[in-house]
Protein backbone atom coordinates (compact mmCIF):
# COMPACT_ATOMS: atom_id res chain seq x y z
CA UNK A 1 0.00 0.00 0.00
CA UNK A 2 3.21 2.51 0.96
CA UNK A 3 4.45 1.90 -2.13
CA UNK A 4 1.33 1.88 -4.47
CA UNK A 5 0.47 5.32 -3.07
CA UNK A 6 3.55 7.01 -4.23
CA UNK A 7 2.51 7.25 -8.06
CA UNK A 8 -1.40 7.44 -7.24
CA UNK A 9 -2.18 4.22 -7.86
CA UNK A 10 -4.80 3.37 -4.46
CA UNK A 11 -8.35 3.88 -5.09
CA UNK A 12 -9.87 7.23 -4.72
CA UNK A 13 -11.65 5.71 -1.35
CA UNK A 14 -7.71 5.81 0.38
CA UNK A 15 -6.66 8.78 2.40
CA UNK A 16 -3.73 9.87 1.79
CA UNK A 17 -1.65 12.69 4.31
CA UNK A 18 1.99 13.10 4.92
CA UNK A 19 4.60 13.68 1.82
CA UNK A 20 6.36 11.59 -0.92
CA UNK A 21 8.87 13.33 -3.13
CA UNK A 22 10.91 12.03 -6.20
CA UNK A 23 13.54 13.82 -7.27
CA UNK A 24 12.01 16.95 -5.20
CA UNK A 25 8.89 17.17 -6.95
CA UNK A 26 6.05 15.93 -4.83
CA UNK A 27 4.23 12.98 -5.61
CA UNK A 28 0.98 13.40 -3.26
CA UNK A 29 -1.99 15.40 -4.91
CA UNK A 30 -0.05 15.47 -8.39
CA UNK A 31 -1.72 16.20 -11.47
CA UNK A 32 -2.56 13.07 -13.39
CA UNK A 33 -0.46 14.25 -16.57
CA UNK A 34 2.26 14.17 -14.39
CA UNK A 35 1.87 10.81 -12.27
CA UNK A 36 1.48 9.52 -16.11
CA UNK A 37 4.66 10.98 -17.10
CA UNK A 38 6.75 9.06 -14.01
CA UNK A 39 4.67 5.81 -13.83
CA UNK A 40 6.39 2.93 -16.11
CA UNK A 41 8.95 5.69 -16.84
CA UNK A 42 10.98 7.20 -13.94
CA UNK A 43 9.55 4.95 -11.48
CA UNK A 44 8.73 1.31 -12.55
CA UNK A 45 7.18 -1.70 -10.75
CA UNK A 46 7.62 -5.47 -10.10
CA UNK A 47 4.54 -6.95 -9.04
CA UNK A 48 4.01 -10.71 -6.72
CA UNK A 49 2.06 -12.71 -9.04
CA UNK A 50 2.96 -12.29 -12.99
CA UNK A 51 0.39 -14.36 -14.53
CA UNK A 52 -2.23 -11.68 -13.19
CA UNK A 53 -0.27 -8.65 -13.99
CA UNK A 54 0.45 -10.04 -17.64
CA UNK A 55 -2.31 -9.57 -20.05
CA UNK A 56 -2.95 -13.56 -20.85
CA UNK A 57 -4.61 -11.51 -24.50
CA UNK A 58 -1.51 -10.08 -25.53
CA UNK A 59 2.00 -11.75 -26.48
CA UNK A 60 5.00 -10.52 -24.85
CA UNK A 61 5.87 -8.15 -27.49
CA UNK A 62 3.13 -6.57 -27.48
CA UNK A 63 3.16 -5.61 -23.67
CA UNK A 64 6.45 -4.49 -23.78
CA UNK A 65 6.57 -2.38 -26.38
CA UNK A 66 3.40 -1.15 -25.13
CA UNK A 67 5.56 0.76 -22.37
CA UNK A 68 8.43 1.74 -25.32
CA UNK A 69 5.26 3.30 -27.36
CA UNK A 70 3.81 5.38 -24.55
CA UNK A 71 6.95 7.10 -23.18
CA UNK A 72 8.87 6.84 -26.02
CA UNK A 73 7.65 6.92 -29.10
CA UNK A 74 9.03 3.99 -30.57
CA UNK A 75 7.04 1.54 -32.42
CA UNK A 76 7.22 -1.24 -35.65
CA UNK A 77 11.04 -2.17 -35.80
CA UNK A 78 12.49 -0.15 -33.25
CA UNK A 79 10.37 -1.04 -30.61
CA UNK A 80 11.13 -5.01 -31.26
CA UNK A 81 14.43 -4.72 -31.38
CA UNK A 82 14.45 -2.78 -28.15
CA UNK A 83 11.58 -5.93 -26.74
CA UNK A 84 14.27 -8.48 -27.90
CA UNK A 85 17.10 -6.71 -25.95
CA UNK A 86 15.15 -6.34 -22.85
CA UNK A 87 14.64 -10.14 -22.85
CA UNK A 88 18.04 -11.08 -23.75
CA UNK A 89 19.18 -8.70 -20.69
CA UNK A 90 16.47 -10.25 -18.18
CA UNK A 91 18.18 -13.76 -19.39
CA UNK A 92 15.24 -15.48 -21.54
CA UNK A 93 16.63 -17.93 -23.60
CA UNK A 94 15.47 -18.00 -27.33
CA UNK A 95 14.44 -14.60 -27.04
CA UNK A 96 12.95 -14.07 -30.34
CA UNK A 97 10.71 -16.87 -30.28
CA UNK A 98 9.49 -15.77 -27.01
CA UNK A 99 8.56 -12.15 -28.63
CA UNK A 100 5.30 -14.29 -29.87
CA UNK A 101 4.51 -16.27 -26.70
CA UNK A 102 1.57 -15.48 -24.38
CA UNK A 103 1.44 -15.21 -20.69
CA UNK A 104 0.73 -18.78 -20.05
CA UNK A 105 3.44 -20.40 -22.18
CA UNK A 106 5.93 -19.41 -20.44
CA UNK A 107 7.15 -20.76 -16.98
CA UNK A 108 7.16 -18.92 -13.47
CA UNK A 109 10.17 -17.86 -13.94
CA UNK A 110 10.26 -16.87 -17.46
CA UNK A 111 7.03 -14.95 -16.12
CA UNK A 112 8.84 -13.20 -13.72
CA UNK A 113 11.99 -12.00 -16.38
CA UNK A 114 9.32 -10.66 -18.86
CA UNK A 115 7.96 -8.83 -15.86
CA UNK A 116 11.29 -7.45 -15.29
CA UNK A 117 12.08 -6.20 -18.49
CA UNK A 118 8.81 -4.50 -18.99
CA UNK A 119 9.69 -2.65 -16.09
CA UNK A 120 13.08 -1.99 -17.47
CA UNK A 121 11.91 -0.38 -20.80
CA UNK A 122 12.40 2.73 -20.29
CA UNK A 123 15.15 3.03 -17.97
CA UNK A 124 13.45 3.72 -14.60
CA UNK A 125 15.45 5.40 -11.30
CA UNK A 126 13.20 3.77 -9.16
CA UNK A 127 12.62 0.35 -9.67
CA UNK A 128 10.05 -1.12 -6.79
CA UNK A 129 10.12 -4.65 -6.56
CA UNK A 130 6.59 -5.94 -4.54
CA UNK A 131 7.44 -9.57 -3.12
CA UNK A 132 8.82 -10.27 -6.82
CA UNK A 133 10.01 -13.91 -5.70
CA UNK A 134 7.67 -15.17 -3.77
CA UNK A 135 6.02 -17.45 -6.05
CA UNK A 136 8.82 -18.89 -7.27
CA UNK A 137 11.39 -21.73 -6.66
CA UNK A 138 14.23 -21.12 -4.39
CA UNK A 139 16.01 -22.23 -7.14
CA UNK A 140 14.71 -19.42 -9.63
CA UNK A 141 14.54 -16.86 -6.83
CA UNK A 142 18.12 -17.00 -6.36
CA UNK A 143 18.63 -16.27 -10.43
CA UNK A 144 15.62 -13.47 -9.99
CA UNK A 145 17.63 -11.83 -6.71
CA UNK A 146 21.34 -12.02 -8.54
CA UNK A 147 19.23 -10.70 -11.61
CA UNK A 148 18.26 -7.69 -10.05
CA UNK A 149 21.65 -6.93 -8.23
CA UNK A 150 23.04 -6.94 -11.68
CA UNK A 151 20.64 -4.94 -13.09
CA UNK A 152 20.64 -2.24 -10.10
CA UNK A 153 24.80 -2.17 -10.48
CA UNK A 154 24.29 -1.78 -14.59
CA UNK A 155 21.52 0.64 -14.91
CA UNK A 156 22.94 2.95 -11.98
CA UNK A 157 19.21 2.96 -10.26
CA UNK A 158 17.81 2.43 -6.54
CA UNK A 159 15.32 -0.33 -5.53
CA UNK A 160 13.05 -0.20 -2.87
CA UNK A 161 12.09 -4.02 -2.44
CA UNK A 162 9.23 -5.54 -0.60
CA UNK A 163 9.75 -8.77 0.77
CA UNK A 164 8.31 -10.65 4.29
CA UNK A 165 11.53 -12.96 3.88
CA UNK A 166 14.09 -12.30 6.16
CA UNK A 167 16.86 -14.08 4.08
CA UNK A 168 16.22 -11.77 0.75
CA UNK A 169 16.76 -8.77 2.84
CA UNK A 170 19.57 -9.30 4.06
CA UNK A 171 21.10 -10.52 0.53
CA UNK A 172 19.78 -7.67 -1.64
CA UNK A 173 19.23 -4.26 1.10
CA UNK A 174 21.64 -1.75 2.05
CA UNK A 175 19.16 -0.43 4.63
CA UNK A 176 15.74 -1.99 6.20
CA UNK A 177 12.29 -0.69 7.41
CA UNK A 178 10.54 -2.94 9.25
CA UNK A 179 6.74 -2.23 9.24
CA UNK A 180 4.20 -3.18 11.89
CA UNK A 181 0.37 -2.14 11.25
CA UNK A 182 0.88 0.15 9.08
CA UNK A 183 3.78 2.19 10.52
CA UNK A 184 7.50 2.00 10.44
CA UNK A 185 9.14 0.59 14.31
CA UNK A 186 12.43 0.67 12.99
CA UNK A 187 14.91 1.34 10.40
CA UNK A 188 18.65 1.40 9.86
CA UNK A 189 21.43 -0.01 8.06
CA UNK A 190 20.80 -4.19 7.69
CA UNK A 191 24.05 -5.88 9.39
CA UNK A 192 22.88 -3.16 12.48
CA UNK A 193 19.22 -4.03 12.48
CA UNK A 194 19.54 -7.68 11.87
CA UNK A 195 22.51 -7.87 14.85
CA UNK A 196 21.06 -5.06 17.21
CA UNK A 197 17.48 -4.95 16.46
CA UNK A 198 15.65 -2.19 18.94
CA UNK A 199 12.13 -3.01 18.47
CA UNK A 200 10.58 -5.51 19.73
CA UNK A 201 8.51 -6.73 16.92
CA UNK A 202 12.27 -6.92 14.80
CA UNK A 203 13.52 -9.23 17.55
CA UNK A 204 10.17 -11.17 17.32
CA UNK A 205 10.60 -11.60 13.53
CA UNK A 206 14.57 -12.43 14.11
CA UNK A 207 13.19 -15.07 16.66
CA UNK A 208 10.60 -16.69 14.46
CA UNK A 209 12.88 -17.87 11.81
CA UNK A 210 13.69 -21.86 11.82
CA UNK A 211 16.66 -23.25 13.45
CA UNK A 212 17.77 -27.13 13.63
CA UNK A 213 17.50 -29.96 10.94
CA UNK A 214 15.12 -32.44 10.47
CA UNK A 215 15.01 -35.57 12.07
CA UNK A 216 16.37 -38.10 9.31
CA UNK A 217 13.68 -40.89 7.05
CA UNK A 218 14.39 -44.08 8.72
CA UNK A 219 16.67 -46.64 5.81
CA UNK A 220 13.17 -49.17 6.48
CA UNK A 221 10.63 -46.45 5.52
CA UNK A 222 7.93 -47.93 3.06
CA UNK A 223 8.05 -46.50 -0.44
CA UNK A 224 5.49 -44.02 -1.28
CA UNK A 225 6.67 -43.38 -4.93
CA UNK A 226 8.68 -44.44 -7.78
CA UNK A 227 9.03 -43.28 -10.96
CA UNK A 228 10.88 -45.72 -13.75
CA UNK A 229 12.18 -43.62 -17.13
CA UNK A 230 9.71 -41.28 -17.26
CA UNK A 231 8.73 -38.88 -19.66
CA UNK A 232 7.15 -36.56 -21.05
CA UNK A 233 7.65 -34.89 -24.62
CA UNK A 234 5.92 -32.42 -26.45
CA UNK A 235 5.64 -32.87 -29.94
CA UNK A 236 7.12 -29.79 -31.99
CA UNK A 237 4.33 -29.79 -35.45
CA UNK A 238 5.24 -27.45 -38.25
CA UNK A 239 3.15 -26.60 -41.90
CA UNK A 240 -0.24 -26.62 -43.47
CA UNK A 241 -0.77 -30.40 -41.71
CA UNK A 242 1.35 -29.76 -38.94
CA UNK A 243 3.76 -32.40 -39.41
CA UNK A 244 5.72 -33.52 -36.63
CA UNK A 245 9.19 -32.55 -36.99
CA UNK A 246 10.98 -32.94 -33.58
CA UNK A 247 9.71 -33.01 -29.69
CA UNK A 248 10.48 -30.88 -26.68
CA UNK A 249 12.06 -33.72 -23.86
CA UNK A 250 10.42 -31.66 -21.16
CA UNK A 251 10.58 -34.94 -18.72
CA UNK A 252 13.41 -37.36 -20.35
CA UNK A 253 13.49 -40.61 -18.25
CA UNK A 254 13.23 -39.33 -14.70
CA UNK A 255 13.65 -42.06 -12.10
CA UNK A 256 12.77 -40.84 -8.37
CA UNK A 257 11.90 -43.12 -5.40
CA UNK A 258 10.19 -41.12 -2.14
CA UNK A 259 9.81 -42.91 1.41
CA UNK A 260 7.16 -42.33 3.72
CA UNK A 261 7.58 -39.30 5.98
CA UNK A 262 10.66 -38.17 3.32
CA UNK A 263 10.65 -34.81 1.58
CA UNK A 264 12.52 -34.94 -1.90
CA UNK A 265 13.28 -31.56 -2.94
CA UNK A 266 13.41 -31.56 -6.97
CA UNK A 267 15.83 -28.00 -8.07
CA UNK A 268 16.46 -26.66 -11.39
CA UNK A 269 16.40 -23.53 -13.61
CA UNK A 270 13.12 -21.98 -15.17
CA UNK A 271 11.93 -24.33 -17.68
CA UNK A 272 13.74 -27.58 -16.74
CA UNK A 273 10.78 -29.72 -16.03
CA UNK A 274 9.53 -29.72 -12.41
CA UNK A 275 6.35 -28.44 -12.31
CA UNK A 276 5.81 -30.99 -15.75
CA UNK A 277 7.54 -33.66 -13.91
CA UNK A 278 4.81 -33.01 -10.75
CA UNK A 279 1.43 -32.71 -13.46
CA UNK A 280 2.88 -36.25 -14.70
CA UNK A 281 3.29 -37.90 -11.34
CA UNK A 282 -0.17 -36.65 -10.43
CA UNK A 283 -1.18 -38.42 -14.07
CA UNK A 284 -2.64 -34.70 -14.86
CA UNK A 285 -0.78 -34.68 -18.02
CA UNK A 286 0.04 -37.72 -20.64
CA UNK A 287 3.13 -39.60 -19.82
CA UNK A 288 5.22 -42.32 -20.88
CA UNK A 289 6.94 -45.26 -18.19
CA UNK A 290 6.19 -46.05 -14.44
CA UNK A 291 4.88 -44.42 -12.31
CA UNK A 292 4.00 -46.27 -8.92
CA UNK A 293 2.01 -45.16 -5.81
CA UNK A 294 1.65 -47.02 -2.70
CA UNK A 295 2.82 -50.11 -4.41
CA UNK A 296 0.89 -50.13 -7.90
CA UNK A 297 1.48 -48.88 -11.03
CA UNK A 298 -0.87 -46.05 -12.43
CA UNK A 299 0.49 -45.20 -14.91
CA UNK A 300 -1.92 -46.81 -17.10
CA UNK A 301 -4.91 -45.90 -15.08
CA UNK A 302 -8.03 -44.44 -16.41
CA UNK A 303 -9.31 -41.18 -14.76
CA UNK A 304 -11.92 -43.20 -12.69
CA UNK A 305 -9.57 -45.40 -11.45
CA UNK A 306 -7.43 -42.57 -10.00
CA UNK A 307 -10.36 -40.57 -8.48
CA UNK A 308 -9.96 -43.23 -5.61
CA UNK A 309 -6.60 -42.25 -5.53
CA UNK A 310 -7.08 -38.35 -5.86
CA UNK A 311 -7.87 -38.10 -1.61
CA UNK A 312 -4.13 -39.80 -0.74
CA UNK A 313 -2.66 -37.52 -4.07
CA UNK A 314 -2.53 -33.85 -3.93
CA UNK A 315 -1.30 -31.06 -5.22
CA UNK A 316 -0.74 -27.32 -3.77
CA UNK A 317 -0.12 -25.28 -7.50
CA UNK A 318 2.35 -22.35 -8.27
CA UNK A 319 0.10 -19.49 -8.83
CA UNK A 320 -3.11 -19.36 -6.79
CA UNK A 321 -4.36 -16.71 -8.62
CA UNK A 322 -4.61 -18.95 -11.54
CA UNK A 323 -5.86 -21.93 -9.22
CA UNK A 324 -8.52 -20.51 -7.36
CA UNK A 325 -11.88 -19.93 -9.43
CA UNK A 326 -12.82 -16.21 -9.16
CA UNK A 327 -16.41 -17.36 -9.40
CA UNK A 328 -16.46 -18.93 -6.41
CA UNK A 329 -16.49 -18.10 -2.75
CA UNK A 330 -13.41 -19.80 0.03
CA UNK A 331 -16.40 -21.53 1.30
CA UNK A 332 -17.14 -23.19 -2.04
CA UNK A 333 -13.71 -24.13 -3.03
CA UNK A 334 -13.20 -25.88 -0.18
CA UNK A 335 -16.23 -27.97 -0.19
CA UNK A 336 -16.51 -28.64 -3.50
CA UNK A 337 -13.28 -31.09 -2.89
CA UNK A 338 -14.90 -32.45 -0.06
CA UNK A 339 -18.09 -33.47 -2.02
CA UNK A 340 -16.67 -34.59 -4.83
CA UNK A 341 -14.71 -37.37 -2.89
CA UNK A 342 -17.61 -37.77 -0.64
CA UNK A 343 -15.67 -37.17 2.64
CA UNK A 344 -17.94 -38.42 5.82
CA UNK A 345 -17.42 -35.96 8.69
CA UNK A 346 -20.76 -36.34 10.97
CA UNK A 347 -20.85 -32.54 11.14
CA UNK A 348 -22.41 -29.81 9.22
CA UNK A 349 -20.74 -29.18 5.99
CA UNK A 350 -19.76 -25.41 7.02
CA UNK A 351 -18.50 -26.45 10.41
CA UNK A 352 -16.08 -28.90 8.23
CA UNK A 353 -15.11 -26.12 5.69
């Protein structure tokens, strides 16, 4: 909210008192022309959740040379070259084919990048980054963080970044606020906050985070799933009668086992294969070898089968914008699940939701 009221951009039912100045001019009860001018342009922002800040109508050239037309100018040739730059810098791989994808072929992280260099188009001196990692991979947030250092060290501009995650901030901040309802308890320089904190709700967050390992999976714990050469590949179809002409190994003979009370963490850059590797475990996308659960092999399975299987298999998804129905209330979402695998509870159905 701090930072969405510095360029206007709460609803007209916020109130907003006190003073925010850029570059001496003052931001609070601007004229619109003007908030126009800085938004996307002198200021620029990373938002949490990329698949609902992209436009899933438009390809990714289009919304980034959207930005390039409205501050400057630029538009046909010019303005892709500048799109294809942008991606290269933000690390996409096969940048000019991605000029043509939409929102929802690309990965989380490849999400994230386009994000970035949208807000990079028109060389901003205020980049504000709003929880820009959180629904990512550790993996890919690490890449997203070292991205951003980069970019902040190359582009010669400041970064105010929102995060709840102790461990970014003190990778990526030269100073820290710490916020509490609304208001600021304390600020300083990081190494001094995060080794003498003075408020008590700092030392409360300091205290919270985990300390210890695990205790280890016993050698004799049963095995709750194996996988045996599994894959998954898409099939790459050019021409008039879209001929198959090659396939994309996005799973390429994947062999896991997990043990009963183990957690198998599965790493990798954007666009390696986890989140296709979890869809085909889950047998929510096509697949070819084993794939065994609780001692059988489903990989063959018809979708009745597996609904007897879909209470002891579940899945908690990426993006819960893009999970959730909008149609629907918390209420319904939750019991829908519980009716359609007709879970007794002896209570009311509301008192079980």
């Amino acid at each position: 909210v701090t930072a969405l009221s510095t360029v206007g951009l709460l609803t007209d039912a916020a109130q907003i008192d006190g003073s925010v100045t850029f570059e001496g001019a003052e931001m609070i009860g601007a004229n619109p022309a003007e908030l126009r001018r800085v938004r996307g342009n002198d200021i620029s922002f990373i938002f949490q959740e990329p698949m609902t800040s992209l436009n899933p109508l438009h390809s990714v050239e289009r919304q980034i040379t959207e930005a390039l037309t409205l501050h400057q100018g630029l538009t046909g040739a010019p303005a892709r070259a500048r799109a294809l730059e942008l991606l290269e810098k933000v690390g996409i791989r096969d940048a000019e084919s991605r000029l043509a994808a939409y929102p929802h072929q690309l990965s989380g992280g490849q999400r994230q990048r386009v994000m970035i260099a949208m807000a990079l188009a028109n060389g901003p001196k205020l980049l504000v980054a709003d929880e820009p990692t959180t629904a990512l991979d550790v993996t890919i947030q690490a890449q997203i963080l070292e991205l951003l250092a980069d970019l902040k060290r190359a582009e010669g501009m400041s970064m105010l970044f929102i995060t709840h995650d102790l461990n970014i901030v003190r990778r990526v901040a030269d100073r820290v606020c710490v916020m509490q309802n609304g208001e600021i308890v304390e600020q300083g320089p990081t190494e001094r906050v995060f080794t003498n904190p003075a408020h008590p709700y700092t030392r409360k967050l300091l205290a919270a985070e985990p300390h210890g390992q695990p205790d280890p999976v016993p050698e004799t714990a049963p095995e709750v799933l194996r996988t045996d050469a599994l894959r998954v590949w898409f099939p790459i179809q050019r021409g008039f009668l879209r001929k198959t002409v090659g396939h994309i190994k996005a799973v390429n003979d994947a062999t896991l086992t997990l043990r009963a009370g183990e957690t198998l963490g599965v790493v990798g850059e954007s666009g390696s294969g986890k989140t296709t590797l979890a869809l085909a475990v889950m047998r929510l996308i096509a697949s070819q070898g084993g794939i065994h659960f609780d001692g059988q092999n489903i990989a063959g399975w018809r979708s009745g089968a597996m609904r007897a299987l879909r209470r002891q298999m579940q899945i908690v998804f990426q993006d819960p914008f893009g999970s959730l129905s909008p149609r629907m209330t918390i209420a319904e979402i939750i019991a829908e699940g519980l009716g359609v695998h007709g879970v007794p509870t002896g209570r009311a159905p509301r008192e079980v939701v």
